[in-house]
PDB file of N, CA and C in Angstrom:
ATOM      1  N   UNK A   1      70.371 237.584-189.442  1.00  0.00           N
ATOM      2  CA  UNK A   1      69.896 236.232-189.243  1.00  0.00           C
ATOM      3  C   UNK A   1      68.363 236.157-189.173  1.00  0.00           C
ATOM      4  N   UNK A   2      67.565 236.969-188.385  1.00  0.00           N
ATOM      5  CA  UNK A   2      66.185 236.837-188.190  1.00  0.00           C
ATOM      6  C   UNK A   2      65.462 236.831-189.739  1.00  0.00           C
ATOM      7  N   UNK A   3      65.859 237.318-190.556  1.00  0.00           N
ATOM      8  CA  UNK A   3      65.645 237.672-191.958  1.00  0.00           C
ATOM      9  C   UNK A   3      65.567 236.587-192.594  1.00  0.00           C
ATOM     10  N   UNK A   4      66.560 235.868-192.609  1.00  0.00           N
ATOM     11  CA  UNK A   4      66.730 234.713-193.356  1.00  0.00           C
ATOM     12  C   UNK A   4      65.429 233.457-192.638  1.00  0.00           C
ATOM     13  N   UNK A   5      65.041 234.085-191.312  1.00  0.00           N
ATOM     14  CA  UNK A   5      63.572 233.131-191.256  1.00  0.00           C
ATOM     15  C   UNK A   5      62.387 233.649-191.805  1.00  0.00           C
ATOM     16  N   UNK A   6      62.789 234.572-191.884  1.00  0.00           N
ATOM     17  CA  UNK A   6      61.404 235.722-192.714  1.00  0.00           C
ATOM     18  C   UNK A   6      60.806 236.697-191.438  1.00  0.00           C
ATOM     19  N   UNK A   7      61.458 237.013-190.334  1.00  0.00           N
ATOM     20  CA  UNK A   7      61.429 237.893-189.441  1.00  0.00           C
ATOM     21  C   UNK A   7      61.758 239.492-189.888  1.00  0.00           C
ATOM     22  N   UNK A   8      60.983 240.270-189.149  1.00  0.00           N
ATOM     23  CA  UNK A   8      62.132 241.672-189.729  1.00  0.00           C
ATOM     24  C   UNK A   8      62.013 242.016-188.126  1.00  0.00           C
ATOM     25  N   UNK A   9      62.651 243.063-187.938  1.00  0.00           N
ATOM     26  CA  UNK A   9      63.598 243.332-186.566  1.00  0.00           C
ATOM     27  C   UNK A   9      62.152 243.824-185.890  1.00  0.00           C
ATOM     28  N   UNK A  10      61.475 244.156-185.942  1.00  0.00           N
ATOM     29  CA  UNK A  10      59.986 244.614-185.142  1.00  0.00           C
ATOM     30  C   UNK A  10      59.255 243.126-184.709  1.00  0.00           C
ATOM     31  N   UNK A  11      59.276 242.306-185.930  1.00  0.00           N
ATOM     32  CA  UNK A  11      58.643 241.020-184.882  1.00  0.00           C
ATOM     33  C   UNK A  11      59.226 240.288-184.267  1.00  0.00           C
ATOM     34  N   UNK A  12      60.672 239.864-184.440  1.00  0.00           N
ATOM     35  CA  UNK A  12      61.900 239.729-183.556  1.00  0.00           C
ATOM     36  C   UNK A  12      61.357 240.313-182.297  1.00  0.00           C
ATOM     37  N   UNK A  13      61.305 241.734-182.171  1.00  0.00           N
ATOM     38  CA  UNK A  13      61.479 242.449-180.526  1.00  0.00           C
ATOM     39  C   UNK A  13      59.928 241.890-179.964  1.00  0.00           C
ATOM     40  N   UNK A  14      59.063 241.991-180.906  1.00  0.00           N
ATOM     41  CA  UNK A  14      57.794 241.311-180.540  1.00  0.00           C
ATOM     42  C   UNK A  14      58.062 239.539-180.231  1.00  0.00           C
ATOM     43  N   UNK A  15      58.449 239.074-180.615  1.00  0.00           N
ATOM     44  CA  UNK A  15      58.827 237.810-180.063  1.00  0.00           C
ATOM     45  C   UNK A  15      59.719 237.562-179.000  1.00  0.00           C
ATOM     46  N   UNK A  16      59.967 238.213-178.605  1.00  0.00           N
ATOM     47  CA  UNK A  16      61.173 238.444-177.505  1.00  0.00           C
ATOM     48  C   UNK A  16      60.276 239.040-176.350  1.00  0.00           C
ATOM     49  N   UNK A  17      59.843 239.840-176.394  1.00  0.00           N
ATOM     50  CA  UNK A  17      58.870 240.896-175.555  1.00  0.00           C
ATOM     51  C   UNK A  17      57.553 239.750-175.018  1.00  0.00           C
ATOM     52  N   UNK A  18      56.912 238.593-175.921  1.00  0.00           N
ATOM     53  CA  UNK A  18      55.983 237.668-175.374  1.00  0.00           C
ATOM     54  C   UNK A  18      56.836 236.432-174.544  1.00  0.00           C
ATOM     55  N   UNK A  19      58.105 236.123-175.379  1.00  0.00           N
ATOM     56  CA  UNK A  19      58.211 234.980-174.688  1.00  0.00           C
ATOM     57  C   UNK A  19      59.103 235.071-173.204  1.00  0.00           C
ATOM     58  N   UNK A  20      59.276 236.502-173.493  1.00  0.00           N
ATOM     59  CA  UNK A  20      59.879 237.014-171.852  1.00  0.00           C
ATOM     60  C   UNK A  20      58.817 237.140-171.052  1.00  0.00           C
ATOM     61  N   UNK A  21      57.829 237.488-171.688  1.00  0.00           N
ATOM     62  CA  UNK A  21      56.299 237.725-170.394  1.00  0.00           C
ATOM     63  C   UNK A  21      56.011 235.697-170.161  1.00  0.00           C
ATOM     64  N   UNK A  22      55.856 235.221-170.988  1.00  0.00           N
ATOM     65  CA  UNK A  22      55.930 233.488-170.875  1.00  0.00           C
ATOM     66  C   UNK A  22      57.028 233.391-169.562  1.00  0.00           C
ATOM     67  N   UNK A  23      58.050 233.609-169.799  1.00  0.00           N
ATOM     68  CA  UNK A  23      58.820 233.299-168.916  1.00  0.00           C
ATOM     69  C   UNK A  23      58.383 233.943-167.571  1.00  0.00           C
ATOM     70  N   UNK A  24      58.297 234.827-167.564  1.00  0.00           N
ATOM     71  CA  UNK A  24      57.845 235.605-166.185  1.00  0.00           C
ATOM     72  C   UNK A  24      56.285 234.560-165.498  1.00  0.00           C
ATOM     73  N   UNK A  25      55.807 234.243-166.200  1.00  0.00           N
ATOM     74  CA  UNK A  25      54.513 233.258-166.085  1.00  0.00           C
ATOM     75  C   UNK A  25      54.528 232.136-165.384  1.00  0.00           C
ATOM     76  N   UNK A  26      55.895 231.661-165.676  1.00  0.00           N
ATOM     77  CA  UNK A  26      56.107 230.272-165.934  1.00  0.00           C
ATOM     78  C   UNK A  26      56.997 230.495-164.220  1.00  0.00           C
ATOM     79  N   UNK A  27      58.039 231.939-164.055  1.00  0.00           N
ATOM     80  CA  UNK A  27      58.573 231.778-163.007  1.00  0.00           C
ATOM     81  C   UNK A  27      57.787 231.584-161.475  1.00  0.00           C
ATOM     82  N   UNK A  28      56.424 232.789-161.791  1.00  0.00           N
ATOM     83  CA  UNK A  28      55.619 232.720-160.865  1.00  0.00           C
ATOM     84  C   UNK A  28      54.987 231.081-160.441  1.00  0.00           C
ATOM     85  N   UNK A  29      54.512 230.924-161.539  1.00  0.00           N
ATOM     86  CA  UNK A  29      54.063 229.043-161.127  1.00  0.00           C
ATOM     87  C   UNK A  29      54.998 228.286-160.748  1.00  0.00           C
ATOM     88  N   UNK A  30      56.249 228.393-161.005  1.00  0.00           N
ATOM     89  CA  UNK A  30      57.381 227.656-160.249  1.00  0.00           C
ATOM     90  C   UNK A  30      57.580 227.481-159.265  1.00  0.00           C
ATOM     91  N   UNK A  31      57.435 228.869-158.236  1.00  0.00           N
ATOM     92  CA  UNK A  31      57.402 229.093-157.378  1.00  0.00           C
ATOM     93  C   UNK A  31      56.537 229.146-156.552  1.00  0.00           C
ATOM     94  N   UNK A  32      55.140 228.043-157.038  1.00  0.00           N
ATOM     95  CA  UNK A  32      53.925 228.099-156.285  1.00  0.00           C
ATOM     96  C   UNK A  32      53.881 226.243-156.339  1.00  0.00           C
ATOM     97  N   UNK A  33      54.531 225.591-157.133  1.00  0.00           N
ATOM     98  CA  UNK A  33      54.490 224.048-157.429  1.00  0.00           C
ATOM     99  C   UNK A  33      55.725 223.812-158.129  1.00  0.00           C
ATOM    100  N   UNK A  34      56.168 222.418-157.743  1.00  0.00           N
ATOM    101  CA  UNK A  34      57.253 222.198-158.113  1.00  0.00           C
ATOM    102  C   UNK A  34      56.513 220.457-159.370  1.00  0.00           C
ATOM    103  N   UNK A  35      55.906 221.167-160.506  1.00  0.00           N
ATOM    104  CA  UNK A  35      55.107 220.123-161.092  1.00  0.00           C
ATOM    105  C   UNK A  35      56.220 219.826-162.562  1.00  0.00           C
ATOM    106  N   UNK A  36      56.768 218.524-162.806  1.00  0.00           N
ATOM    107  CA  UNK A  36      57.421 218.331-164.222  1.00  0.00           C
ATOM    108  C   UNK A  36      57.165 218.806-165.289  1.00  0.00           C
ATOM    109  N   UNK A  37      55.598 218.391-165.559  1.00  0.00           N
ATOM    110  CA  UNK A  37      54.932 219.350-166.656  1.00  0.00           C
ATOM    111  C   UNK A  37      55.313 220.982-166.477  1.00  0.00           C
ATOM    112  N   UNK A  38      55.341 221.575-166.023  1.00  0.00           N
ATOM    113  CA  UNK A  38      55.344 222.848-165.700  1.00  0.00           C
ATOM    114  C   UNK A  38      56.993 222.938-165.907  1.00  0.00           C
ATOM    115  N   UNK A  39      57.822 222.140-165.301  1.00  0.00           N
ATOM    116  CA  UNK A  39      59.298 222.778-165.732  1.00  0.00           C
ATOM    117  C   UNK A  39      59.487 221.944-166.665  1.00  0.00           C
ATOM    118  N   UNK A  40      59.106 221.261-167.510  1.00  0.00           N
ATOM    119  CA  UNK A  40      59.285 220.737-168.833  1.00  0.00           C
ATOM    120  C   UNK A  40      58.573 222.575-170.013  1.00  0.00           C
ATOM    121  N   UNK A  41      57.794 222.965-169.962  1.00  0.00           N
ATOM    122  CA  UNK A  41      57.079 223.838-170.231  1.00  0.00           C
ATOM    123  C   UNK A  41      57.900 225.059-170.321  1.00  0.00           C
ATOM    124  N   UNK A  42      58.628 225.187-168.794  1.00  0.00           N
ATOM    125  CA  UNK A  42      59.093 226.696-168.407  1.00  0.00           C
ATOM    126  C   UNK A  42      60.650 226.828-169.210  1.00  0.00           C
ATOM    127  N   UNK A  43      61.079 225.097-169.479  1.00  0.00           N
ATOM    128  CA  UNK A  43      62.220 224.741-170.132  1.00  0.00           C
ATOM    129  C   UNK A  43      62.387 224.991-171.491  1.00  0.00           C
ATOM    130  N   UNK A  44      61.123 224.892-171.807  1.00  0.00           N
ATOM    131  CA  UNK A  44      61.022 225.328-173.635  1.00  0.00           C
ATOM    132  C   UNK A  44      61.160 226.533-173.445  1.00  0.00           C
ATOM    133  N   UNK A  45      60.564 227.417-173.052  1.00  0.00           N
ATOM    134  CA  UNK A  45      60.427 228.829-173.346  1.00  0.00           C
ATOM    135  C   UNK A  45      61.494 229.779-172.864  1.00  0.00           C
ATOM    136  N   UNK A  46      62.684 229.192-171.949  1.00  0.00           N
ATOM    137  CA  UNK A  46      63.969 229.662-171.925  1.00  0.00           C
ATOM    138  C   UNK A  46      65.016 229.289-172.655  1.00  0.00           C
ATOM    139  N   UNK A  47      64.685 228.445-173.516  1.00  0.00           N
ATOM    140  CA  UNK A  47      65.444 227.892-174.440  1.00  0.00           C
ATOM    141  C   UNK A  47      65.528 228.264-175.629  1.00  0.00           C
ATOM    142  N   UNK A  48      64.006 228.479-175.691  1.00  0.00           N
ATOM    143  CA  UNK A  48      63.314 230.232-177.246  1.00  0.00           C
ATOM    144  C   UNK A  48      64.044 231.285-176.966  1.00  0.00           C
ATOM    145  N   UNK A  49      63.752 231.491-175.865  1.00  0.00           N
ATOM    146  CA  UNK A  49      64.233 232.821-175.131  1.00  0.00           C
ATOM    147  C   UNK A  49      65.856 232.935-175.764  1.00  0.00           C
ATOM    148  N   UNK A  50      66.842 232.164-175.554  1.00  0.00           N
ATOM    149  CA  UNK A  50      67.825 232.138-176.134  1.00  0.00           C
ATOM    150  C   UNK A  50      68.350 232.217-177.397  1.00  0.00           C
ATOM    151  N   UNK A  51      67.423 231.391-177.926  1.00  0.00           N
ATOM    152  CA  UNK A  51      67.529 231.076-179.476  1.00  0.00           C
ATOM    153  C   UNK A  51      67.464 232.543-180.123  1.00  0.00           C
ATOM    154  N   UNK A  52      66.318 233.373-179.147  1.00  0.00           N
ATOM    155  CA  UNK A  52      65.474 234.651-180.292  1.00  0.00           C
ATOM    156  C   UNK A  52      66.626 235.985-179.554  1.00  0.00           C
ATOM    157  N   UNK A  53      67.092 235.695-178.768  1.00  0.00           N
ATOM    158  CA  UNK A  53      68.273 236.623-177.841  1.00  0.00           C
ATOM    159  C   UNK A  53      69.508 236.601-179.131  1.00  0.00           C
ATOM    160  N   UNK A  54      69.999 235.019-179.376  1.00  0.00           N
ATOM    161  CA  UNK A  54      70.742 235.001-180.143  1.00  0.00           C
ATOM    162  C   UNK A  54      71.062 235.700-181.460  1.00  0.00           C
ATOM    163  N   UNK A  55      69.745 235.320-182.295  1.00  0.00           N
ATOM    164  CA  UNK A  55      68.700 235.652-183.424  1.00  0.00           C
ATOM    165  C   UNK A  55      68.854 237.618-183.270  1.00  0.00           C
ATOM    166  N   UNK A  56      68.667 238.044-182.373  1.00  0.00           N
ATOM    167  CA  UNK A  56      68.441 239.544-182.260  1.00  0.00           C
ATOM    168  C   UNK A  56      69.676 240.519-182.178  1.00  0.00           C
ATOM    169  N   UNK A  57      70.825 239.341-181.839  1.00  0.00           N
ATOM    170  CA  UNK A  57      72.195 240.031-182.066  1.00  0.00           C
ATOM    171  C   UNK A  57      72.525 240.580-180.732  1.00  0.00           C
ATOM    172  N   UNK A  58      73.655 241.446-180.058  1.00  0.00           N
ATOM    173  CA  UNK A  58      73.731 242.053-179.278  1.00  0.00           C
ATOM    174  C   UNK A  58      72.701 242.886-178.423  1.00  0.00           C
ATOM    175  N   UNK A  59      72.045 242.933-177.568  1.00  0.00           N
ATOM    176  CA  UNK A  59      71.417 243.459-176.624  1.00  0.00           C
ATOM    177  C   UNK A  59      72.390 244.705-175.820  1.00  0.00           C
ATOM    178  N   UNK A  60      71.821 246.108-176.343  1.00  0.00           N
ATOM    179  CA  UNK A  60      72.491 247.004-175.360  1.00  0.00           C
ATOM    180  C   UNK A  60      72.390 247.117-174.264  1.00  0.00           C
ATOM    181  N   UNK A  61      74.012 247.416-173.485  1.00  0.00           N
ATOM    182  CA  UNK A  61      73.687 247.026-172.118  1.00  0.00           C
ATOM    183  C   UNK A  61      72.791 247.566-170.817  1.00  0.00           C
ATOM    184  N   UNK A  62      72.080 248.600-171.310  1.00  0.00           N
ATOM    185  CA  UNK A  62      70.950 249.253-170.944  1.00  0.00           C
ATOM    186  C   UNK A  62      69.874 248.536-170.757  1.00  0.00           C
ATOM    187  N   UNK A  63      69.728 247.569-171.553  1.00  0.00           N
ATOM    188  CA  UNK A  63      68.432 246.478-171.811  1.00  0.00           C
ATOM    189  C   UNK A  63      68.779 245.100-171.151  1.00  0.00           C
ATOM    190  N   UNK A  64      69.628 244.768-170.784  1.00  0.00           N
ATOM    191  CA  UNK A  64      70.113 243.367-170.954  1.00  0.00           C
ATOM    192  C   UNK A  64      69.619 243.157-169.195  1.00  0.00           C
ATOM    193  N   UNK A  65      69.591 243.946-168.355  1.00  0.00           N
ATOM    194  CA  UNK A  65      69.058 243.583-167.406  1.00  0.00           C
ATOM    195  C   UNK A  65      67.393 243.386-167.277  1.00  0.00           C
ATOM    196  N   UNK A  66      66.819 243.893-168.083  1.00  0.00           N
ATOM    197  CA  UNK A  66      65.198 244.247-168.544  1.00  0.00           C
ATOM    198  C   UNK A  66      64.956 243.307-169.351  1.00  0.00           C
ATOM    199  N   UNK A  67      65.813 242.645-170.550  1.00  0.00           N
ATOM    200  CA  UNK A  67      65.132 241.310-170.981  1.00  0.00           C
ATOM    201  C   UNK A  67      65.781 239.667-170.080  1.00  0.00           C
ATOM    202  N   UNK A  68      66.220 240.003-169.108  1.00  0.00           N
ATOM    203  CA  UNK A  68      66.153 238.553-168.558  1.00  0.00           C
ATOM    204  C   UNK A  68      64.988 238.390-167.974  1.00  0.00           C
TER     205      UNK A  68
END
């Protein structure tokens, strides 16, 4: 699937690997303000997060605790 967007499996894991650090970003500020903008924001990027999880196929279960 990632292919057919013009991805190959290295920028896949690279896209996965930033928008999990996004997320980690987004959790810390959450937890410092409870601002709409900010969970409108933190909402997109768990929602990528999914899309590119999907996109990447099975996650071994070795990893699957390390990319949430």
């Amino acid at each position: 699937m990632p292919k057919a967007f013009g991805f190959n499996e290295e920028e896949l894991k690279l896209l996965l690997v930033a928008v999990r650090q996004m997320r980690r970003t987004f959790a810390a500020a959450r937890q410092r303000s409870a601002d709409p903008a900010l969970e409108a924001y933190a909402s997109l990027y768990d929602d990528l997060f999914q899309k590119l999880l999907d996109m990447a196929g099975p996650i071994p279960e070795a990893l699957e605790g390390v990319m949430e």
